[in-house]
PDB file of N, CA and C in Angstrom:
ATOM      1  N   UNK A   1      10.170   7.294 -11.284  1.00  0.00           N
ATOM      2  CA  UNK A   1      11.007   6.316 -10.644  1.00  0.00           C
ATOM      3  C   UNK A   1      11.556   5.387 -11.719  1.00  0.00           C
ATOM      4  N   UNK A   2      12.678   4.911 -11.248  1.00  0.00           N
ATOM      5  CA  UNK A   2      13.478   3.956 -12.435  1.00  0.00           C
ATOM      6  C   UNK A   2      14.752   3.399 -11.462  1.00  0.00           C
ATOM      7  N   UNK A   3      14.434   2.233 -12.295  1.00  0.00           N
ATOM      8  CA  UNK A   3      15.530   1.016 -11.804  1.00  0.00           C
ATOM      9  C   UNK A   3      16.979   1.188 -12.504  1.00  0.00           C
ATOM     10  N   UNK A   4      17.991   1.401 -11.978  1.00  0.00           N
ATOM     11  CA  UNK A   4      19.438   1.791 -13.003  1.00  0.00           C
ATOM     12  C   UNK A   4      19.565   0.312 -13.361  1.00  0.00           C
ATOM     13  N   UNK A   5      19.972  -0.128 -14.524  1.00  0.00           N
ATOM     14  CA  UNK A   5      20.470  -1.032 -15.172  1.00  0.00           C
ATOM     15  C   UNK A   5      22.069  -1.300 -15.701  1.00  0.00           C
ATOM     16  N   UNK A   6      22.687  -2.217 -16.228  1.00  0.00           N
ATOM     17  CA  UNK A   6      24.041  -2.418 -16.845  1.00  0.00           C
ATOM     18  C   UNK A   6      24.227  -1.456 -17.843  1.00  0.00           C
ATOM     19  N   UNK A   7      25.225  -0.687 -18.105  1.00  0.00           N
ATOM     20  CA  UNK A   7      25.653   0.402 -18.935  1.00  0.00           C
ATOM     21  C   UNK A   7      25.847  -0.204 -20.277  1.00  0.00           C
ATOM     22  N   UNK A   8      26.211  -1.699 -20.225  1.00  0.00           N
ATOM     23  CA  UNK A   8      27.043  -2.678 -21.638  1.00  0.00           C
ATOM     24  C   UNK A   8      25.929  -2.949 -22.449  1.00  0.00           C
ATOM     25  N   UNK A   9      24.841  -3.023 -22.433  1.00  0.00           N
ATOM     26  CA  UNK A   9      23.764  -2.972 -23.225  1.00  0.00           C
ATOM     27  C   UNK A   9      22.758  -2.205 -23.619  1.00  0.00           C
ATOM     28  N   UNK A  10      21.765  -2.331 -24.303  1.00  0.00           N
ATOM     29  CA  UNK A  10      20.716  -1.437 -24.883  1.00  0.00           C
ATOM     30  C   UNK A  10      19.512  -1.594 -24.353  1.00  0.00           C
ATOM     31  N   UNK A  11      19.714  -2.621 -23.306  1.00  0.00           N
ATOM     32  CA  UNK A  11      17.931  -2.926 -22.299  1.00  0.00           C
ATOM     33  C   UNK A  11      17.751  -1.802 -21.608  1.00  0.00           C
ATOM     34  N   UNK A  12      18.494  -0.791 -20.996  1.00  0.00           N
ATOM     35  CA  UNK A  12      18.325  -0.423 -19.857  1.00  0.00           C
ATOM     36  C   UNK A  12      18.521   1.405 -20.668  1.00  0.00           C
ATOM     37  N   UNK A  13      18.394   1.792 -21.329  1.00  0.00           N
ATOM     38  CA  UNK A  13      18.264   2.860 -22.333  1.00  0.00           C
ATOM     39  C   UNK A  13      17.298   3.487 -22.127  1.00  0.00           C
ATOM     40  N   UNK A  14      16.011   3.280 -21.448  1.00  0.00           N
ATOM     41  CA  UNK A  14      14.942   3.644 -21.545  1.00  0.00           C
ATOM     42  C   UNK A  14      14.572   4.349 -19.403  1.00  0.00           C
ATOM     43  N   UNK A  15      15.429   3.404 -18.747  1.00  0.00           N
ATOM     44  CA  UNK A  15      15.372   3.696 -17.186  1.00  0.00           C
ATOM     45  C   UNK A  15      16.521   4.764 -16.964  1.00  0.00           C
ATOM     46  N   UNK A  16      17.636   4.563 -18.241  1.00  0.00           N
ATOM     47  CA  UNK A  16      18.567   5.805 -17.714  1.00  0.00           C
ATOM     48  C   UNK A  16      18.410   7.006 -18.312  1.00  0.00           C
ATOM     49  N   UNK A  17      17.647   6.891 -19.600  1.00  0.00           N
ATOM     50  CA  UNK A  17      16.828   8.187 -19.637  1.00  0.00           C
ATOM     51  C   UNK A  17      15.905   9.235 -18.836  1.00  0.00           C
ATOM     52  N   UNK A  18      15.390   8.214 -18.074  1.00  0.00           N
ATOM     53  CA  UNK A  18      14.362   8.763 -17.535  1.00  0.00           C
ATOM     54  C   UNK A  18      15.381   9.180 -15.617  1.00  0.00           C
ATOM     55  N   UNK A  19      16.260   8.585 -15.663  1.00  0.00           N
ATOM     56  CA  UNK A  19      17.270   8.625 -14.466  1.00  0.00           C
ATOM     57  C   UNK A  19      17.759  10.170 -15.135  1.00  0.00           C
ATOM     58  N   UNK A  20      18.077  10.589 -16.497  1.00  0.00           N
ATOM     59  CA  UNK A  20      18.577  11.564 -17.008  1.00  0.00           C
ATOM     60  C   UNK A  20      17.864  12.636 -16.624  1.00  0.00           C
ATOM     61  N   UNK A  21      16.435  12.412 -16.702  1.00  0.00           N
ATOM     62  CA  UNK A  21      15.689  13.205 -16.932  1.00  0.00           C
ATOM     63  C   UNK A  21      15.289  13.710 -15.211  1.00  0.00           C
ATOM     64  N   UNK A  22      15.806  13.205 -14.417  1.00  0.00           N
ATOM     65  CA  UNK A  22      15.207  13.464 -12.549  1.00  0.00           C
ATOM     66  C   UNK A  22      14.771  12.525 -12.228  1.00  0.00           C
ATOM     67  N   UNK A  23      14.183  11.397 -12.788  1.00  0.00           N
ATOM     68  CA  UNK A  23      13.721  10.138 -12.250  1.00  0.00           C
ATOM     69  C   UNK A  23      14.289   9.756 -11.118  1.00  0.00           C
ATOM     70  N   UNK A  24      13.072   9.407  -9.690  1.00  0.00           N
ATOM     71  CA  UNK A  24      14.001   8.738  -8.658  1.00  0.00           C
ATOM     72  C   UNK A  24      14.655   7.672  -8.758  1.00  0.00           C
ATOM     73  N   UNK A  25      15.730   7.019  -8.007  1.00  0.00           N
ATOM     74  CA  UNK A  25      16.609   6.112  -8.390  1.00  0.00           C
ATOM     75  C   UNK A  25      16.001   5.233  -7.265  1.00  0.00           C
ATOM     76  N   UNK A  26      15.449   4.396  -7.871  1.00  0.00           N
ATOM     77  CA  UNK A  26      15.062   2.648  -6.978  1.00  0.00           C
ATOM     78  C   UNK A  26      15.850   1.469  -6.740  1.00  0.00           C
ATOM     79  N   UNK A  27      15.932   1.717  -5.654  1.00  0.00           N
ATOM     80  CA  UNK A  27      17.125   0.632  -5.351  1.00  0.00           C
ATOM     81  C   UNK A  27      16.367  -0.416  -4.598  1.00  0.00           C
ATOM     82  N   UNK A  28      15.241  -0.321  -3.977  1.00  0.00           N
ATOM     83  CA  UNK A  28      15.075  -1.366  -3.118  1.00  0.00           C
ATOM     84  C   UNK A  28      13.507  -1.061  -2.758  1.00  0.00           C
ATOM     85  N   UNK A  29      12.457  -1.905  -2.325  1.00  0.00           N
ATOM     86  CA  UNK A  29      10.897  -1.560  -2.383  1.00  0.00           C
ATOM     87  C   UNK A  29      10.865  -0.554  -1.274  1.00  0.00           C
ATOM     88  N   UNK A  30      11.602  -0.360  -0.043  1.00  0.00           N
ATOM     89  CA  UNK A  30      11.288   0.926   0.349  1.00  0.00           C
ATOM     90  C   UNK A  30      11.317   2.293  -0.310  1.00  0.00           C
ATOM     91  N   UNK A  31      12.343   2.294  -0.963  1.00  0.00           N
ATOM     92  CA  UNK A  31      12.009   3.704  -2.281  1.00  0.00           C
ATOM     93  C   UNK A  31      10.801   3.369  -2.764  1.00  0.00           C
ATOM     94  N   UNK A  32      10.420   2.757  -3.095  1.00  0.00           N
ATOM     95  CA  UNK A  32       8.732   2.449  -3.476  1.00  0.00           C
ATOM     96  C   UNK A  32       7.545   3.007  -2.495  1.00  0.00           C
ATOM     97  N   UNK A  33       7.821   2.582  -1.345  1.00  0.00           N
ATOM     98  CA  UNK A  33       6.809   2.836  -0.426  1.00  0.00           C
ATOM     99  C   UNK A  33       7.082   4.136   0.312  1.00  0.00           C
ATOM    100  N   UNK A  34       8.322   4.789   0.165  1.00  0.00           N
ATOM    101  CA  UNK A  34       8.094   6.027   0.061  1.00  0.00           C
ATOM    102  C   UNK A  34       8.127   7.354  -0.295  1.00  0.00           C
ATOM    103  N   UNK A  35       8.195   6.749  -1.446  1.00  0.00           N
ATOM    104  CA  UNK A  35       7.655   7.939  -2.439  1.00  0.00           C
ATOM    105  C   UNK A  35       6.126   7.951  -2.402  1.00  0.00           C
ATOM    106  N   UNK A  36       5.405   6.787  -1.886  1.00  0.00           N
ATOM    107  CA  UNK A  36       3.968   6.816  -2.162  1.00  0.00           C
ATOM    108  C   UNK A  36       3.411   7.224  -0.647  1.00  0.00           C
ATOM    109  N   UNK A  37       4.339   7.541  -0.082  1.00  0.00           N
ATOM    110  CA  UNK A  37       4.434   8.500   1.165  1.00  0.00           C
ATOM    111  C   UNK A  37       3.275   7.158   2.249  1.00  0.00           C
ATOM    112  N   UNK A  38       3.782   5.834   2.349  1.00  0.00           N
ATOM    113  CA  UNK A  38       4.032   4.543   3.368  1.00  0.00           C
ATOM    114  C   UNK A  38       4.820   4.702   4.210  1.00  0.00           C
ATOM    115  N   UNK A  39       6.255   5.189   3.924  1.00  0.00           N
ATOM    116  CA  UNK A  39       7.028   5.270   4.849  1.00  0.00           C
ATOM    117  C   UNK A  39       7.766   6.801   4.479  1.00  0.00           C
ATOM    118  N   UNK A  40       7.917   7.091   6.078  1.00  0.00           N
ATOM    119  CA  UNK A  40       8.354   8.917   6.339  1.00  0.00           C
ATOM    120  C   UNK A  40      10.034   8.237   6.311  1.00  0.00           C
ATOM    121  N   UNK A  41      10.297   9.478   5.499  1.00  0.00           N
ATOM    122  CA  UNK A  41      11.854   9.489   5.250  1.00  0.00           C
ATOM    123  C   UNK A  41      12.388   7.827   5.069  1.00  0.00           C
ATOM    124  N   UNK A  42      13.276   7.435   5.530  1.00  0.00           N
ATOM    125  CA  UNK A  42      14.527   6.088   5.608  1.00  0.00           C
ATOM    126  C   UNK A  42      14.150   5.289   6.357  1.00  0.00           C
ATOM    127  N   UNK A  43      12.676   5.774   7.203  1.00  0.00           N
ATOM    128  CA  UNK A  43      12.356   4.624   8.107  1.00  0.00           C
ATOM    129  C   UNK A  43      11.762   3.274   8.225  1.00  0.00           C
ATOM    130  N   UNK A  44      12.415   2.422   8.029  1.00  0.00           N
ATOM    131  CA  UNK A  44      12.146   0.807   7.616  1.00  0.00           C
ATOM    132  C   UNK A  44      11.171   0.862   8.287  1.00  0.00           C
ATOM    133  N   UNK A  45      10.205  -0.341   7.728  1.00  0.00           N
ATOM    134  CA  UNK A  45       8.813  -0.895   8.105  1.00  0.00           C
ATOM    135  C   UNK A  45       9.230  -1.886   9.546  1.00  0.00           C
ATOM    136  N   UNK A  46       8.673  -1.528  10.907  1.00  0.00           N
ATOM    137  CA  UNK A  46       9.172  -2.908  11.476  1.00  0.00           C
ATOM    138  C   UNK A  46       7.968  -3.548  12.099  1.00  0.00           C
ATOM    139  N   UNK A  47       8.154  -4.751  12.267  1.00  0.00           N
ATOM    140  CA  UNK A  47       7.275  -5.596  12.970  1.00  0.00           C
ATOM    141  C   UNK A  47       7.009  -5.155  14.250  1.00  0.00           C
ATOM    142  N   UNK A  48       7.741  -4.570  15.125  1.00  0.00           N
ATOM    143  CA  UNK A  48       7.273  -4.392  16.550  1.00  0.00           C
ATOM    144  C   UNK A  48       6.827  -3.079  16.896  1.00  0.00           C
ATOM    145  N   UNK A  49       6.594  -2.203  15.815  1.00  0.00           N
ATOM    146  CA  UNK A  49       6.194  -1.044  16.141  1.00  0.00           C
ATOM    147  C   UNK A  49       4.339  -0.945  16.350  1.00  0.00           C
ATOM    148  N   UNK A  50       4.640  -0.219  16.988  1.00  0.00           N
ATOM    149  CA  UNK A  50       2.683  -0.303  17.907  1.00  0.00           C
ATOM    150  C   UNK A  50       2.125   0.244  16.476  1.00  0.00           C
ATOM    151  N   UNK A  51       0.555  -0.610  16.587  1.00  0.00           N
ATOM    152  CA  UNK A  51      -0.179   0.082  15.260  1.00  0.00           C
ATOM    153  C   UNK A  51      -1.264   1.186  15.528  1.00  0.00           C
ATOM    154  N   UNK A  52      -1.331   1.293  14.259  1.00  0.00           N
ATOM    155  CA  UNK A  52      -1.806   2.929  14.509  1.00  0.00           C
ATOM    156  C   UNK A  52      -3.336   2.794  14.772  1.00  0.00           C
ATOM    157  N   UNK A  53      -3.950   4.091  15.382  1.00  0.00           N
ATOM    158  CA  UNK A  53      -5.126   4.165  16.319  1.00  0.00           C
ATOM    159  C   UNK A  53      -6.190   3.321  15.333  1.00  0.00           C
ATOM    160  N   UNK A  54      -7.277   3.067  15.785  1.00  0.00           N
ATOM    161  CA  UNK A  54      -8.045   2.245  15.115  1.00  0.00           C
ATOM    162  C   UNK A  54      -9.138   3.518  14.020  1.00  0.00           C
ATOM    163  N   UNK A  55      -9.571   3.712  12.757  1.00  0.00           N
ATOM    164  CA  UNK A  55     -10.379   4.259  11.971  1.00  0.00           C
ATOM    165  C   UNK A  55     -11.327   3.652  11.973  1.00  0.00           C
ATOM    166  N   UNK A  56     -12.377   4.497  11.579  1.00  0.00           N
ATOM    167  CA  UNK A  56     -13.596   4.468  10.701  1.00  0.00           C
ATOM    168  C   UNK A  56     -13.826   3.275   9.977  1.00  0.00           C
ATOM    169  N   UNK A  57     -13.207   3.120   9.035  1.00  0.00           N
ATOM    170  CA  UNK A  57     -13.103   1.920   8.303  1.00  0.00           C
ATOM    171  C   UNK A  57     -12.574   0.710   8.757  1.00  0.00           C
ATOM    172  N   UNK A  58     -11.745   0.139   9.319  1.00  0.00           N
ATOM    173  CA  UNK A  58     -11.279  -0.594  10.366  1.00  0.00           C
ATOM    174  C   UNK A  58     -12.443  -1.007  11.252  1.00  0.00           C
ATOM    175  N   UNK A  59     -13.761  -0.024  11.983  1.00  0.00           N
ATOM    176  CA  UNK A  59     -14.193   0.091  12.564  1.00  0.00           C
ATOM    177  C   UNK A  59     -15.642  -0.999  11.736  1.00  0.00           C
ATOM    178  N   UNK A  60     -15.597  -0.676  10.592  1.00  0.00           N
ATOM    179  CA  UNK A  60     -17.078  -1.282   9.780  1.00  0.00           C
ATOM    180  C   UNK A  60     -16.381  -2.801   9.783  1.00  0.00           C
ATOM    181  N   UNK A  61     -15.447  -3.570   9.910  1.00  0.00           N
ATOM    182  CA  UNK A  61     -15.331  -4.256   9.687  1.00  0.00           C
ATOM    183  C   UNK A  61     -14.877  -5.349  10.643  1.00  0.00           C
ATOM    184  N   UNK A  62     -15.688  -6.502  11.082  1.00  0.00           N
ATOM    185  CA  UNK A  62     -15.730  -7.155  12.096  1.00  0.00           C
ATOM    186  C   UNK A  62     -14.758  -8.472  11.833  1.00  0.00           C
ATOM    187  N   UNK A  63     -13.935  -8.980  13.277  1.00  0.00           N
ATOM    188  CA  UNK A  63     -13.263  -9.857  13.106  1.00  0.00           C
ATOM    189  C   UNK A  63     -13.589 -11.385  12.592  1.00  0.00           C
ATOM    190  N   UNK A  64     -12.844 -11.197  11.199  1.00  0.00           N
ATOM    191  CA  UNK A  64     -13.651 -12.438  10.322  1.00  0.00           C
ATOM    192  C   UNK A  64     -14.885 -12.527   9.343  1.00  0.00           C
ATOM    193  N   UNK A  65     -15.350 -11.396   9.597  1.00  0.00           N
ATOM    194  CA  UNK A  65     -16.488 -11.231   8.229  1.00  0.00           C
ATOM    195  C   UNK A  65     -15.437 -10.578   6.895  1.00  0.00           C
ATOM    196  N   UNK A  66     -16.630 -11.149   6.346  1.00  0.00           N
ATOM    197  CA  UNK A  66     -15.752 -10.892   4.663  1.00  0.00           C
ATOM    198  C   UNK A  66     -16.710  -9.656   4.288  1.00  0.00           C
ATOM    199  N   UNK A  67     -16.393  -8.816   3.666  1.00  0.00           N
ATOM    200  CA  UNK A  67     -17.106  -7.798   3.188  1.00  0.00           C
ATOM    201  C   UNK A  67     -16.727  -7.192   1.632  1.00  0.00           C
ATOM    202  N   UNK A  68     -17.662  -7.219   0.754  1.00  0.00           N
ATOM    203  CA  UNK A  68     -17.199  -6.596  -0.262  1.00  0.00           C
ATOM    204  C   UNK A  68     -17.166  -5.250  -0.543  1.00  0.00           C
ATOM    205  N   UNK A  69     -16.841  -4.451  -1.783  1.00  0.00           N
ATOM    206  CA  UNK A  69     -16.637  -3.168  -1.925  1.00  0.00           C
ATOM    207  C   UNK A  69     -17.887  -2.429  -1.689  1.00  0.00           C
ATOM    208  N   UNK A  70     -19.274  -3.111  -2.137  1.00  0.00           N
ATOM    209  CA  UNK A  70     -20.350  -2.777  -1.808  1.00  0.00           C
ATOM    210  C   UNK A  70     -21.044  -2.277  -0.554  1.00  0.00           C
ATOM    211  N   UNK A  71     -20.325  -3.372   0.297  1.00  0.00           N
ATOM    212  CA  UNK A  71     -20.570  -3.010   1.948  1.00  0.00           C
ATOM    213  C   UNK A  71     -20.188  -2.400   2.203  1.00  0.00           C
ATOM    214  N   UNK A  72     -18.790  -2.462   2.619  1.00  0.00           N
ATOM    215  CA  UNK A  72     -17.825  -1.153   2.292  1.00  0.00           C
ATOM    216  C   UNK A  72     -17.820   0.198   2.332  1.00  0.00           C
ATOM    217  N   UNK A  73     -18.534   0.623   1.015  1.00  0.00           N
ATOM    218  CA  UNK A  73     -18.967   1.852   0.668  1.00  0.00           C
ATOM    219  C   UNK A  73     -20.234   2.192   1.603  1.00  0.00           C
ATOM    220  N   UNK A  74     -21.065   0.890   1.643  1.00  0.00           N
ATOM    221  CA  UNK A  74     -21.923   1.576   2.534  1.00  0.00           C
ATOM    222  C   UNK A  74     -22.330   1.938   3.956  1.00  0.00           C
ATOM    223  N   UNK A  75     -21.434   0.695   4.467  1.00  0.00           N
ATOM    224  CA  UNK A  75     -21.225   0.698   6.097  1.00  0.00           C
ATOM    225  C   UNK A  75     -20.035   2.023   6.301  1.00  0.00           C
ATOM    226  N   UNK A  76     -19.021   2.702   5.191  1.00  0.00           N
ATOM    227  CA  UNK A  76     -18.317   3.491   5.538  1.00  0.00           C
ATOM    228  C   UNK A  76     -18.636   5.398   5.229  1.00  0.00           C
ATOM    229  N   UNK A  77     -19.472   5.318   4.331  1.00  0.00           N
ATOM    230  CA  UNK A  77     -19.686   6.280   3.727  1.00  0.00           C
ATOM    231  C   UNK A  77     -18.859   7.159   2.556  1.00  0.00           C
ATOM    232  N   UNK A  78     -17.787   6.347   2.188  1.00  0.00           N
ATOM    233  CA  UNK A  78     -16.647   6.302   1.186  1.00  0.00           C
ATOM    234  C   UNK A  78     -16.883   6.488  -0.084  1.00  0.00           C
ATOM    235  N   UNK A  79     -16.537   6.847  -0.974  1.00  0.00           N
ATOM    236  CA  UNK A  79     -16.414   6.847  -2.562  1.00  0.00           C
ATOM    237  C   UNK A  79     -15.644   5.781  -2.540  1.00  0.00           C
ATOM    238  N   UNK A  80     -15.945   5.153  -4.019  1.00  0.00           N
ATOM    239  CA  UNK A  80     -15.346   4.137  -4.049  1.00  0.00           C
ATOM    240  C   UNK A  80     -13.455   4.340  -4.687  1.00  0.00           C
ATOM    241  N   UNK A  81     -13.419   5.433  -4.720  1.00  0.00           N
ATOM    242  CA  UNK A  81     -12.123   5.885  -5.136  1.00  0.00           C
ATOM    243  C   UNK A  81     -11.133   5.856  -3.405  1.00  0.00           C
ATOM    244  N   UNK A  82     -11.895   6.592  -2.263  1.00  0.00           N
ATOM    245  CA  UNK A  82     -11.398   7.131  -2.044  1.00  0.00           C
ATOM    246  C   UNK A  82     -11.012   5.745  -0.379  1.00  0.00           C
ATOM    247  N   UNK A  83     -12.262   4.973  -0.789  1.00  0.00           N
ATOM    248  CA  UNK A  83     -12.621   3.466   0.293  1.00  0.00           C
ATOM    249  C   UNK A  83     -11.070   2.906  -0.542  1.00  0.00           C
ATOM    250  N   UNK A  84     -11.098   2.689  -1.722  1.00  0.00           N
ATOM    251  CA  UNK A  84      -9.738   1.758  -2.403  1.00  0.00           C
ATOM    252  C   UNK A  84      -8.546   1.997  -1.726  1.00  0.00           C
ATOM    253  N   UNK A  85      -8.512   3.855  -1.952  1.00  0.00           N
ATOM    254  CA  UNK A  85      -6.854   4.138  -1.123  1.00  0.00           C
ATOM    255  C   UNK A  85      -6.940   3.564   0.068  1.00  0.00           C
ATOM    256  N   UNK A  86      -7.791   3.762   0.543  1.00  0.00           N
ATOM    257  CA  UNK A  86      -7.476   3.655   2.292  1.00  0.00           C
ATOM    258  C   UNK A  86      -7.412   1.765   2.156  1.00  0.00           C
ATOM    259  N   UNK A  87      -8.068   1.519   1.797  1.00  0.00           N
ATOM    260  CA  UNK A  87      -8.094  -0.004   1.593  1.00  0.00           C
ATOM    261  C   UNK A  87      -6.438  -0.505   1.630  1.00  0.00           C
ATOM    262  N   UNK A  88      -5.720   0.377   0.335  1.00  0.00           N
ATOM    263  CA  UNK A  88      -4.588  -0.546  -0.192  1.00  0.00           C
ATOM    264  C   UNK A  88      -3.487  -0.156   1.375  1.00  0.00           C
ATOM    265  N   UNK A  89      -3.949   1.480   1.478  1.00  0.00           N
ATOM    266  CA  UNK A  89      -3.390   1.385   2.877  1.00  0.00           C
ATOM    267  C   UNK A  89      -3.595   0.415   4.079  1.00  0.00           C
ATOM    268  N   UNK A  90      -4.474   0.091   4.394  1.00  0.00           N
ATOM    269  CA  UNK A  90      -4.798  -0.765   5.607  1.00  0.00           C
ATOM    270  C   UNK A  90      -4.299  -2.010   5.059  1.00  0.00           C
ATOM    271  N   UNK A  91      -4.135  -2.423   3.972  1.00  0.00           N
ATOM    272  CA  UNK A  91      -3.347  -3.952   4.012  1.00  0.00           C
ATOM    273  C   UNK A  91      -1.789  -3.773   3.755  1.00  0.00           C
ATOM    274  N   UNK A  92      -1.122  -2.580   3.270  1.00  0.00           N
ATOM    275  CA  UNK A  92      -0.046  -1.951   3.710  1.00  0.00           C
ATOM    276  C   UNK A  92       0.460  -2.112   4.914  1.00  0.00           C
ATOM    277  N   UNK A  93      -0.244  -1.693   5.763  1.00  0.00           N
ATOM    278  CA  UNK A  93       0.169  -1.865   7.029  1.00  0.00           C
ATOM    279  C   UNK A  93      -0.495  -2.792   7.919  1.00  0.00           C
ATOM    280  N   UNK A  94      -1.006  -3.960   7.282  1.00  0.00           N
ATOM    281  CA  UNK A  94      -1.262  -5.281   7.930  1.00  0.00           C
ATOM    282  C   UNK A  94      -2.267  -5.576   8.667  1.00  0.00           C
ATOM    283  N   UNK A  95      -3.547  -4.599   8.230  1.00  0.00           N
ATOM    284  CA  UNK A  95      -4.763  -4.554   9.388  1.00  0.00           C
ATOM    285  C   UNK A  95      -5.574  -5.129   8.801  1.00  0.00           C
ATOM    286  N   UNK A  96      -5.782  -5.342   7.167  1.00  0.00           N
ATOM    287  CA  UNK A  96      -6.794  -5.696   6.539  1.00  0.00           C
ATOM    288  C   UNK A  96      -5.936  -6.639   5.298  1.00  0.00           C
ATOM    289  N   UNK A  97      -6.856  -7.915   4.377  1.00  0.00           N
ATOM    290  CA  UNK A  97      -6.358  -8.707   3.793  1.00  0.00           C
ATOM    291  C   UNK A  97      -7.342  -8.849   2.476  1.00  0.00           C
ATOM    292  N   UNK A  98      -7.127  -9.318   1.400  1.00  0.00           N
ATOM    293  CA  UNK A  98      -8.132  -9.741   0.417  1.00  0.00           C
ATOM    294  C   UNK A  98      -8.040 -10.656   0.172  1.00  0.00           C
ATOM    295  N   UNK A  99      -9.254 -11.106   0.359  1.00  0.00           N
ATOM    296  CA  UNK A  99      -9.304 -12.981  -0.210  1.00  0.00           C
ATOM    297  C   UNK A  99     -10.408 -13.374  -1.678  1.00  0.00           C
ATOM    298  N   UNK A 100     -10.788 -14.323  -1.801  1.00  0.00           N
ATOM    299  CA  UNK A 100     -11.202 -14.458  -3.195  1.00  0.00           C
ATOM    300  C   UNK A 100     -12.450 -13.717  -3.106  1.00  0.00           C
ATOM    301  N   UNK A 101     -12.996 -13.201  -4.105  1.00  0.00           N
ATOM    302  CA  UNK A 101     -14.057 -12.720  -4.408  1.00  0.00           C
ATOM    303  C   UNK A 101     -14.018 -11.576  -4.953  1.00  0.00           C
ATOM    304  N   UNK A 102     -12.769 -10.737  -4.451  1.00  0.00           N
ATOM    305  CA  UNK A 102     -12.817  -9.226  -3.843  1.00  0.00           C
ATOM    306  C   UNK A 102     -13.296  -8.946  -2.499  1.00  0.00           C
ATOM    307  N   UNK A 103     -13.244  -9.662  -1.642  1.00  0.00           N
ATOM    308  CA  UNK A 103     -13.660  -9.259  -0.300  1.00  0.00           C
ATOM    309  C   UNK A 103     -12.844  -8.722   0.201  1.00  0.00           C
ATOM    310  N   UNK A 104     -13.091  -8.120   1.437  1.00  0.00           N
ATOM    311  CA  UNK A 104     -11.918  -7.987   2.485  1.00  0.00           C
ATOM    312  C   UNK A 104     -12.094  -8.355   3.577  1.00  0.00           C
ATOM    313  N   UNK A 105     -11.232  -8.525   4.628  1.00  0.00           N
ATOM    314  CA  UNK A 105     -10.915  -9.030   5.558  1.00  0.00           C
ATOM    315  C   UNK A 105     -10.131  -8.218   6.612  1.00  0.00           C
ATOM    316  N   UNK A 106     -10.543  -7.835   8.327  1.00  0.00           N
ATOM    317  CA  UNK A 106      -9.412  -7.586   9.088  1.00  0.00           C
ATOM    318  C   UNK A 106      -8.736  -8.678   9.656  1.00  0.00           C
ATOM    319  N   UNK A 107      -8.127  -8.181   9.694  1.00  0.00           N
ATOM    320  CA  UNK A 107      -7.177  -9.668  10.028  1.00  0.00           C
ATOM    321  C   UNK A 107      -7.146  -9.584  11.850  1.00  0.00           C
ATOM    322  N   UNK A 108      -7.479 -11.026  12.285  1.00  0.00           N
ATOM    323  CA  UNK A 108      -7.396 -11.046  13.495  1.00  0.00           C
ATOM    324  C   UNK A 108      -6.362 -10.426  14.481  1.00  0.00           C
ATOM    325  N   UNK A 109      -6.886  -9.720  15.378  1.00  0.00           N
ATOM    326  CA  UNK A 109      -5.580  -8.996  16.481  1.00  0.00           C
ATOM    327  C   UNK A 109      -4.931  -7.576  15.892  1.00  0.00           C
ATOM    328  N   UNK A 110      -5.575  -7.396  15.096  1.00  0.00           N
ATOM    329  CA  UNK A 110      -5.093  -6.161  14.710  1.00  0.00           C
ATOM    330  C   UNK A 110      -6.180  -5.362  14.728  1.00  0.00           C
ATOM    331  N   UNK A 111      -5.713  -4.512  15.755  1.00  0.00           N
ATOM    332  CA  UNK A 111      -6.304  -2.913  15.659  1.00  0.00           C
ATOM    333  C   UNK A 111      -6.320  -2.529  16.703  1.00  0.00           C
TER     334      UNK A 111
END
């Protein structure tokens, strides 16, 4: 992925190379989110769309407790590789939050 830049200078030499080379062209953070396969095809993120069924993980985690990666792993049965993805997913899509410590958080009303 690469950001196209101004043609009149030498900053941007390095994103149109790689634009040369097949690099996707990023125009805006939804090309971001789906290429990392967040969002199917062109379809904008919206606020009023129903959320998705409740998981496993979602499930270990009670409204308003803070839990760290430790718990986590163990109330879920997760690798810690594999607890992270789903993690960055669930605050992706607005079910879960991180606050100081490294904890996490579901966020009230969601799920």
């Amino acid at each position: 992925m690469a950001i196209p830049g101004s043609i009149l200078g030498e900053r941007n030499r390095g994103s149109h190379s790689l634009l040369k080379d097949g690099a996707k062209v990023v125009e805006r953070a939804d090309d971001i989110l789906e290429e990392m396969g967040v969002l199917g095809g062109n379809t904008p993120v919206r606020a009023d769309m129903p959320p998705v069924p409740p998981d496993a993980l979602l499930a270990c985690l009670s409204d308003g407790e803070a839990c760290d990666l430790d718990d986590l792993t163990e109330r879920s049965g997760l690798d810690s590789a594999a607890l992270l993805a789903r993690l960055l997913d669930l605050q992706l899509q607005g079910f879960v939050r991180r606050i100081e410590g490294g904890r996490f958080v579901r966020v009230n009303g969601k799920w």
